[in-house]
N, C-alpha and C. Protein backbone atom coordinates (compact mmCIF):
# COMPACT_ATOMS: atom_id res chain seq x y z
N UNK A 1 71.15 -135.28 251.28
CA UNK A 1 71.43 -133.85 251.22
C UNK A 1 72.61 -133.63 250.29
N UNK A 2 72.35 -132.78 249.14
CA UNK A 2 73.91 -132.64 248.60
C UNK A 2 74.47 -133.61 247.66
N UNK A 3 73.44 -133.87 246.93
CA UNK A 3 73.97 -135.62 246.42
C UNK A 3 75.09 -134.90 244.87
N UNK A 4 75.47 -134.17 244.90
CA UNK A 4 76.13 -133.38 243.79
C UNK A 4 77.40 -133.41 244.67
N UNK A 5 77.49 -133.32 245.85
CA UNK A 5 78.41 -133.02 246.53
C UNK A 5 79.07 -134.67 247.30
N UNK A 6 78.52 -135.21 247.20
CA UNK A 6 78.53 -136.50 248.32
C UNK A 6 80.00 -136.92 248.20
N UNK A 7 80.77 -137.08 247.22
CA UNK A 7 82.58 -137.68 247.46
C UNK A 7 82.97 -136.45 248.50
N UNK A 8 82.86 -135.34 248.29
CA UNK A 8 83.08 -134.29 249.18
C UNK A 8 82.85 -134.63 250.67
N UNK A 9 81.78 -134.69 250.71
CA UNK A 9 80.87 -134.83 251.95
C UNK A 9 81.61 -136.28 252.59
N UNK A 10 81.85 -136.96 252.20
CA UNK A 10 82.58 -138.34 252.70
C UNK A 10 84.22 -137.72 253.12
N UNK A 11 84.67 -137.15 252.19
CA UNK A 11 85.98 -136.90 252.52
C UNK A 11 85.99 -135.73 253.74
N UNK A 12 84.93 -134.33 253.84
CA UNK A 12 84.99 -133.75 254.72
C UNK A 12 84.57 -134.65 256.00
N UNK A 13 83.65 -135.35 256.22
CA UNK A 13 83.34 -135.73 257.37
C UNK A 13 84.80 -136.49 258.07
N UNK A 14 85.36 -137.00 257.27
CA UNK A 14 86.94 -137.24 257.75
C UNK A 14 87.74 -136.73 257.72
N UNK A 15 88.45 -135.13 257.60
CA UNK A 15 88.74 -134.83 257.12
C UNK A 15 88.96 -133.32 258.13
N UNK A 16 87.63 -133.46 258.41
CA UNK A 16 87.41 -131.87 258.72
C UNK A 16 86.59 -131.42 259.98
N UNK A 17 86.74 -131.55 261.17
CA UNK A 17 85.74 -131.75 262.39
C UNK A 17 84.79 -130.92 262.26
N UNK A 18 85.11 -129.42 262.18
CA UNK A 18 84.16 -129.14 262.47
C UNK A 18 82.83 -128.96 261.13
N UNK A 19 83.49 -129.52 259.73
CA UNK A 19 81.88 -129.62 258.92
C UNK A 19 81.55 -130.89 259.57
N UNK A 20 82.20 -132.06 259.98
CA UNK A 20 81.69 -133.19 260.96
C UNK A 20 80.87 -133.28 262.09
N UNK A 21 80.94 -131.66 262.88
CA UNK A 21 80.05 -131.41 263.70
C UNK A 21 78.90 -130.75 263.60
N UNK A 22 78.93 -130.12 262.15
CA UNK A 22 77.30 -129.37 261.61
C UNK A 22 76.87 -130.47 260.77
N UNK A 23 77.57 -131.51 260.19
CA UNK A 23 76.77 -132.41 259.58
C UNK A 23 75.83 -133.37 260.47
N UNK A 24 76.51 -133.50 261.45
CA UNK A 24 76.22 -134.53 262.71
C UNK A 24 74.85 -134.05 263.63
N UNK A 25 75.23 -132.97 263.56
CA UNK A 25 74.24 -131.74 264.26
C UNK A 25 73.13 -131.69 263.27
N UNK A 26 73.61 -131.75 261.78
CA UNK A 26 71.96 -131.75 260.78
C UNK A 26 71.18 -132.98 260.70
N UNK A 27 71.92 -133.53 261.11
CA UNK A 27 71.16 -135.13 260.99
C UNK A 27 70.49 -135.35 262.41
N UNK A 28 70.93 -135.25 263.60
CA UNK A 28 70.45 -135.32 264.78
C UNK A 28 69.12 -134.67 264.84
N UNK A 29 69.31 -132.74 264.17
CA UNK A 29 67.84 -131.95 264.36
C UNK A 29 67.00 -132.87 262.92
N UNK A 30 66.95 -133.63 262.52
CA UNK A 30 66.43 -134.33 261.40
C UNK A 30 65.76 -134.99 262.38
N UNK A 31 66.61 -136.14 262.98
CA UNK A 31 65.53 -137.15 263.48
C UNK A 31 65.13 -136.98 264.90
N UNK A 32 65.14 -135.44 265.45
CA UNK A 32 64.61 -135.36 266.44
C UNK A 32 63.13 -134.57 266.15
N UNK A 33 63.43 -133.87 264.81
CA UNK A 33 62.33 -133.33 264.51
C UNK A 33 61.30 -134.30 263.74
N UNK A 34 61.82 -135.87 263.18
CA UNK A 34 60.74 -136.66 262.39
C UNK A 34 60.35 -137.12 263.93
N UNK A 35 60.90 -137.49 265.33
CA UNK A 35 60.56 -137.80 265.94
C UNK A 35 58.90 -137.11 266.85
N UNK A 36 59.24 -135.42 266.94
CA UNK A 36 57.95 -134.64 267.10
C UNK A 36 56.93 -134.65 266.18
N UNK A 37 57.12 -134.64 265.15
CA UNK A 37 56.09 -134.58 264.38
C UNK A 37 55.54 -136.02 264.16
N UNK A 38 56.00 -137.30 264.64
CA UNK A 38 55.11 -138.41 264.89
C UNK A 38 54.45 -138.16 265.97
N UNK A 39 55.07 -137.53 267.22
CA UNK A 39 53.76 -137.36 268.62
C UNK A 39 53.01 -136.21 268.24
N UNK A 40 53.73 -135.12 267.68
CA UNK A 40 52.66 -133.96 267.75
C UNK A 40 51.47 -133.89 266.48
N UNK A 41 52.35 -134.13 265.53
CA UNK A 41 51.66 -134.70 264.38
C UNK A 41 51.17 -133.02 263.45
N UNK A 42 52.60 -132.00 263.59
CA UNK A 42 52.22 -130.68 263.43
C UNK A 42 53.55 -129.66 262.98
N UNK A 43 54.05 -129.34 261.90
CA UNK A 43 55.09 -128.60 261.82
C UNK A 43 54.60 -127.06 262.03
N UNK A 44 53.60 -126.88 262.82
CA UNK A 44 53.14 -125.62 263.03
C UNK A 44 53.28 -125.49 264.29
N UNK A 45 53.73 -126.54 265.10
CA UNK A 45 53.98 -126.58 266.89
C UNK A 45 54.99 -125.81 267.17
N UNK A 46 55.40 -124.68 267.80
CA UNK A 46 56.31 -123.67 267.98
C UNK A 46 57.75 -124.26 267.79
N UNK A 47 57.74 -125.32 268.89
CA UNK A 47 59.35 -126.21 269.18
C UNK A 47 59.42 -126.92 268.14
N UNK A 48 59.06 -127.08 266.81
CA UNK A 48 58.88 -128.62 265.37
C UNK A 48 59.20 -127.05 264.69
N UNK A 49 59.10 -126.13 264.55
CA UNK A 49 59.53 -124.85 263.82
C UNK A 49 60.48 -124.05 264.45
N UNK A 50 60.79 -123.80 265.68
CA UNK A 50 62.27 -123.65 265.66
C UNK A 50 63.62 -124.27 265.76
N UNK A 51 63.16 -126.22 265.14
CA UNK A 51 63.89 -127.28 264.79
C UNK A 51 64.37 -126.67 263.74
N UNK A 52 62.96 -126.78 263.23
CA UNK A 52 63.20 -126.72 261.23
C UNK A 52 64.33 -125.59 261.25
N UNK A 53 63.58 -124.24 261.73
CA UNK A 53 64.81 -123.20 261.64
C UNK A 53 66.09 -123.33 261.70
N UNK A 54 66.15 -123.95 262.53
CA UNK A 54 67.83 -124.90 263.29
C UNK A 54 68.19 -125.22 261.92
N UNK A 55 67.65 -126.13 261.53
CA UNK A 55 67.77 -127.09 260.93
C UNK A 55 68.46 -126.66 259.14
N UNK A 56 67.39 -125.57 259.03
CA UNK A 56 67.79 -124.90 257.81
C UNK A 56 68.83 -124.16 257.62
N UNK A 57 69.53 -123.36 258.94
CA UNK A 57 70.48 -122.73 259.04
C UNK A 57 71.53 -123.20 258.89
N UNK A 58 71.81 -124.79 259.51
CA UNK A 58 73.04 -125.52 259.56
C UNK A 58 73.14 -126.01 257.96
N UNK A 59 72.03 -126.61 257.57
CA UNK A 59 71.94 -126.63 255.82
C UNK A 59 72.61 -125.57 255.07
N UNK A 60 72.52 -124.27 255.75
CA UNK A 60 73.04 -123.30 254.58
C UNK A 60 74.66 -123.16 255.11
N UNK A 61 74.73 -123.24 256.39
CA UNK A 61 76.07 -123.23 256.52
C UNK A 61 76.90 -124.61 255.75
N UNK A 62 76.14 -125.65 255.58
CA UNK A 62 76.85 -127.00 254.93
C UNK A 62 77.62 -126.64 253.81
N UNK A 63 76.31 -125.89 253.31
CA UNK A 63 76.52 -125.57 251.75
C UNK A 63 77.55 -124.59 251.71
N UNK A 64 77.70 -123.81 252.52
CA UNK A 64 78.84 -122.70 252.03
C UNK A 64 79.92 -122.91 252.60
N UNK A 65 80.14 -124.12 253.14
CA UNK A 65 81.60 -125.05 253.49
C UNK A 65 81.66 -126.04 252.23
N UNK A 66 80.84 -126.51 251.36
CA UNK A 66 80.83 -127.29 250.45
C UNK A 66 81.32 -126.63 248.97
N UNK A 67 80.59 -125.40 248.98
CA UNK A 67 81.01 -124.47 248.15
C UNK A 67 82.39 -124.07 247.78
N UNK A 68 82.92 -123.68 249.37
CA UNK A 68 84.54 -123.46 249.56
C UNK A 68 85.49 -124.18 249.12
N UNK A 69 85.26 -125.74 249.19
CA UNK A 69 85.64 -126.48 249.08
C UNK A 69 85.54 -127.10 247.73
N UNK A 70 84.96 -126.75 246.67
CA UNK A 70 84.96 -127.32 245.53
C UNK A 70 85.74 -126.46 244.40
């Protein structure tokens, strides 16, 4: 995620708790959602789409802490 950003992203995750806790939080809805979609086998399953949603939101918040920061 962010590979333009990544020295950033290393120094915030130490640096800065709480982008440490939406980064932590984007990676978790990541592999809980590759985890449903191996049993369900469906990003159209209600709960695998209001992951993603999750998922996309904390992405945009990343970015506009990454933004700030550069």
């Amino acid at each position: 995620m962010f590979p333009e950003y990544r020295d950033l992203i290393s120094t915030l995750k130490t640096q800065d708790a709480h982008f440490q806790r939406k980064f932590n939080e984007h990676n978790q809805l990541d592999e809980e959602i590759k985890q449903l979609e191996k049993r369900v086998g469906s990003d159209f399953n209600p709960a695998v789409k209001e992951l993603k949603s999750k998922k996309l939101h904390l992405k945009e918040e990343i970015y506009q802490i990454l933004k700030s920061h550069s």
